[in-house]
Protein backbone atom coordinates (compact mmCIF):
# COMPACT_ATOMS: atom_id res chain seq x y z
CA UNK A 1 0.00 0.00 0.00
CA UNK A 2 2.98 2.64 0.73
CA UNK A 3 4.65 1.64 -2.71
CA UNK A 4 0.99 2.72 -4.36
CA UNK A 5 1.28 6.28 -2.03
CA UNK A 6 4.74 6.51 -3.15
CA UNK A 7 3.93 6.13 -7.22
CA UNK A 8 0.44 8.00 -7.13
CA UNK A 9 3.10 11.33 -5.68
CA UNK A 10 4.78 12.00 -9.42
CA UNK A 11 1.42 11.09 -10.97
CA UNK A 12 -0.52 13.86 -9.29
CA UNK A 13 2.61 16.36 -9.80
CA UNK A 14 2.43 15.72 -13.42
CA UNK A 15 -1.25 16.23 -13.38
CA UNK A 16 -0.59 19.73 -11.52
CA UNK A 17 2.21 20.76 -13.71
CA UNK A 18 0.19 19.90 -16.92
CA UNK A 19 -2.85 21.89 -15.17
CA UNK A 20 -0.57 24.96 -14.52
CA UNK A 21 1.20 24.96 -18.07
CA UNK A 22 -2.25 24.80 -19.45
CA UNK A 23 -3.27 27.92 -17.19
CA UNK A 24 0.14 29.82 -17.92
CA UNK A 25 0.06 29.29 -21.78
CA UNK A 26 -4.16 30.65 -22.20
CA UNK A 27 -2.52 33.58 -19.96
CA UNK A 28 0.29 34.32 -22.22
CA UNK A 29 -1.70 34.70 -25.61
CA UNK A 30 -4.03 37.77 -23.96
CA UNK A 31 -0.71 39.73 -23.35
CA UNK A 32 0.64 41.47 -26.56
CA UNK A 33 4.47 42.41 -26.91
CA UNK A 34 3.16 45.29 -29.02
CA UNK A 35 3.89 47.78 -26.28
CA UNK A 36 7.01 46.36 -25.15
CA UNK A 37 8.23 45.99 -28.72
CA UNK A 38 7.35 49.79 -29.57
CA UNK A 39 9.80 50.69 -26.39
CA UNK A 40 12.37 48.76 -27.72
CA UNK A 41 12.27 50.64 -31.00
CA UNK A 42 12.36 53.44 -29.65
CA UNK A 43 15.56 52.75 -27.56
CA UNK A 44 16.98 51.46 -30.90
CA UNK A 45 16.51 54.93 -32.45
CA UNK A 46 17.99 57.26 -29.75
CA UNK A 47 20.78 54.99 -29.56
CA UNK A 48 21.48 55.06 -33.13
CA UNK A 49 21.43 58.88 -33.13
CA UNK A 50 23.83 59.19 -30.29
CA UNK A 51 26.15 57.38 -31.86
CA UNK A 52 26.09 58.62 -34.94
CA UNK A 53 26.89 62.48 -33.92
CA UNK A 54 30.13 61.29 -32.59
């Protein structure tokens, strides 16, 4: 009976970490990089002109 307790442990972690990657990828595709993306162009630019004045 304690070898069944023992081998039911990874079986219910694997059902909690397929759960919780199921949770965190529907999560991830309602956030847009758009904003984050625009930043970083941004950045790219004014870098790009500093550098080039020298």
């Amino acid at each position: 009976m304690g070898a069944l307790v023992w081998l039911l442990i990874p079986l219910l972690a694997a059902v909690v970490a397929g759960l919780w990657g199921s949770w965190a990828n529907r999560t991830q595709k309602a956030r847009s990089d758009g904003p984050e993306l625009d930043g970083y162009a941004r950045f790219r630019a004014a870098m790009e002109k500093s550098h080039s004045g020298t």
